[in-house]
Protein backbone atom coordinates (compact mmCIF):
# COMPACT_ATOMS: atom_id res chain seq x y z
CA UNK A 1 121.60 107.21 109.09
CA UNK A 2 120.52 104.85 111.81
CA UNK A 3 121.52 107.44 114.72
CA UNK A 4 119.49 110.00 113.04
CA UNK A 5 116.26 108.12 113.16
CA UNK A 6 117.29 107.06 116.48
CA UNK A 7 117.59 111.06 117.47
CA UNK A 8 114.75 111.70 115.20
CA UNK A 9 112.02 109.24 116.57
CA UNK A 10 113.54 110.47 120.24
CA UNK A 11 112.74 114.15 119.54
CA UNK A 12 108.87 113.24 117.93
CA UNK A 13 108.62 111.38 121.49
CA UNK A 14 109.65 114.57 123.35
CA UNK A 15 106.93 116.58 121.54
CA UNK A 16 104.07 114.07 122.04
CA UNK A 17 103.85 112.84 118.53
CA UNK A 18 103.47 109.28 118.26
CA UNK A 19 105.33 107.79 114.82
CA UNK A 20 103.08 104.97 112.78
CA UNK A 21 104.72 102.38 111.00
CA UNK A 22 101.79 102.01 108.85
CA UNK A 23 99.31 104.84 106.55
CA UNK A 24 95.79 104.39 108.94
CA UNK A 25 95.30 105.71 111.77
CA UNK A 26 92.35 103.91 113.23
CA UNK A 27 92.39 105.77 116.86
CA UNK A 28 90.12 107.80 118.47
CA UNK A 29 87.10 107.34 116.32
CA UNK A 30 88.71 108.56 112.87
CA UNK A 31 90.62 106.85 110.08
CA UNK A 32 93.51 108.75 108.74
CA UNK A 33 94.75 107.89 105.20
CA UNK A 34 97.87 108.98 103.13
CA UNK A 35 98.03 107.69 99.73
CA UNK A 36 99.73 106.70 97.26
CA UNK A 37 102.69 105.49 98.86
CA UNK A 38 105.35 105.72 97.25
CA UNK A 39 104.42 109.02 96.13
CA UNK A 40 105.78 110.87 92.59
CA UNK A 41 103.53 114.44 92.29
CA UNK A 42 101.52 114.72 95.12
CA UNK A 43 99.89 112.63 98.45
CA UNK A 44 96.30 112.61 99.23
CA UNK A 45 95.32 112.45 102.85
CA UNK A 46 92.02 111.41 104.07
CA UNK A 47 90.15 112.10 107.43
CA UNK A 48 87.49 110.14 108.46
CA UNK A 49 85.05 111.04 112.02
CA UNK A 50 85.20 113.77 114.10
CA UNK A 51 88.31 116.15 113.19
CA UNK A 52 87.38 119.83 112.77
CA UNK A 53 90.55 121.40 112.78
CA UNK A 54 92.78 118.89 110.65
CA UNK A 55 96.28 120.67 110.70
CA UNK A 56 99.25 119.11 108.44
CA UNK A 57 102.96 119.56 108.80
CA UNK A 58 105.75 118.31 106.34
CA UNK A 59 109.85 117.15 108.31
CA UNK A 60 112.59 115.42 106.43
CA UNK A 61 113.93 112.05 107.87
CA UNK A 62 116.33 114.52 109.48
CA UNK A 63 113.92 116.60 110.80
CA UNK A 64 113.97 119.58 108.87
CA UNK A 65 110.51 121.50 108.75
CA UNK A 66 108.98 122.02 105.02
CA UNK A 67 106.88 124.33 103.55
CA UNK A 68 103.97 123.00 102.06
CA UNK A 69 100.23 123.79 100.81
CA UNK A 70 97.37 121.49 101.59
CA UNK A 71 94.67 122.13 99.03
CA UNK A 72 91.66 120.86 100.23
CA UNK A 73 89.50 118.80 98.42
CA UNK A 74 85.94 118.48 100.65
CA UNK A 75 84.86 116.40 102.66
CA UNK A 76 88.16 115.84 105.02
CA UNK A 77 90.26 115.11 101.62
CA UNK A 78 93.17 117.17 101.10
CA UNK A 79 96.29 117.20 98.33
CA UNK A 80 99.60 118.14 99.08
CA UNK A 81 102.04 118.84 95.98
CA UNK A 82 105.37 116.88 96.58
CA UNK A 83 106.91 116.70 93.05
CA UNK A 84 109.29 119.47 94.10
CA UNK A 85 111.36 117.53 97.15
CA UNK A 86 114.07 115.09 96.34
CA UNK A 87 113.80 111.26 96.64
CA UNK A 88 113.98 110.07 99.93
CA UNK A 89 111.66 109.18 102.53
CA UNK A 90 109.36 112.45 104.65
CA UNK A 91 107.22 112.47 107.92
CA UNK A 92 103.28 114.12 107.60
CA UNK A 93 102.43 114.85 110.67
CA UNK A 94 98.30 115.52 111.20
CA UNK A 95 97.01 116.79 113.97
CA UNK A 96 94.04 118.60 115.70
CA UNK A 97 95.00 120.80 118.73
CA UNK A 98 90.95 120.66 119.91
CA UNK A 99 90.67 116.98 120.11
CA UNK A 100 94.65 116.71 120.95
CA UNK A 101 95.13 114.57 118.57
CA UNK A 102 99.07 114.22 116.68
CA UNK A 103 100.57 111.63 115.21
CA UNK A 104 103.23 111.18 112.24
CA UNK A 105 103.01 109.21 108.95
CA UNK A 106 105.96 108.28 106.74
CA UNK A 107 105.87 107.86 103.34
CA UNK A 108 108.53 107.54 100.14
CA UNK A 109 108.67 110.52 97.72
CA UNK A 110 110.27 108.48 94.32
């Protein structure tokens, strides 16, 4: 398990996302929240400041890409259904190709 976060955290690296240990993202003049953590039906994300073009994506610890469906909420607050995937811990990964913005957040899915 340890080698696969090793390769895992490598390969985020490679693409230019940065991995936070934490759920806020104070950087470049916007807060980023994901709550609640651990999770059971769904996470909320919220972006504060100046993202326009908020774009999610969903990877197992392994790395595997999932399908999901943020439902947007107004005013930069969006819900993403995760009572579907098993237990185990996931990677959301926000980003915003205008302001070049991409980083990943990790969270547990009980």
């Amino acid at each position: 398990m340890r080698n696969k976060l090793i390769i895992l955290t490598f390969a985020l690296a490679l693409c230019g996302v940065s991995l936070a240990q934490g759920v806020t993202d104070r950087s470049q003049e916007a807060q980023i929240s994901i709550y609640p953590n651990p999770a059971v039906e769904f996470i909320m994300i919220q972006v504060d400041g100046n993202f326009s073009n908020a774009e999610f994506e969903m990877t197992s610890m392994i790395g595997n890409k999932l399908q999901i469906k943020p439902e947007e909420m107004g005013a930069g607050k969006y819900k993403i259904q995760v009572k579907d995937l098993a237990t185990g811990y996931y990677f959301l990964i926000v980003k915003d190709e205008e302001k070049r913005f991409k980083k990943a957040f990790k969270f547990l899915k009980n």
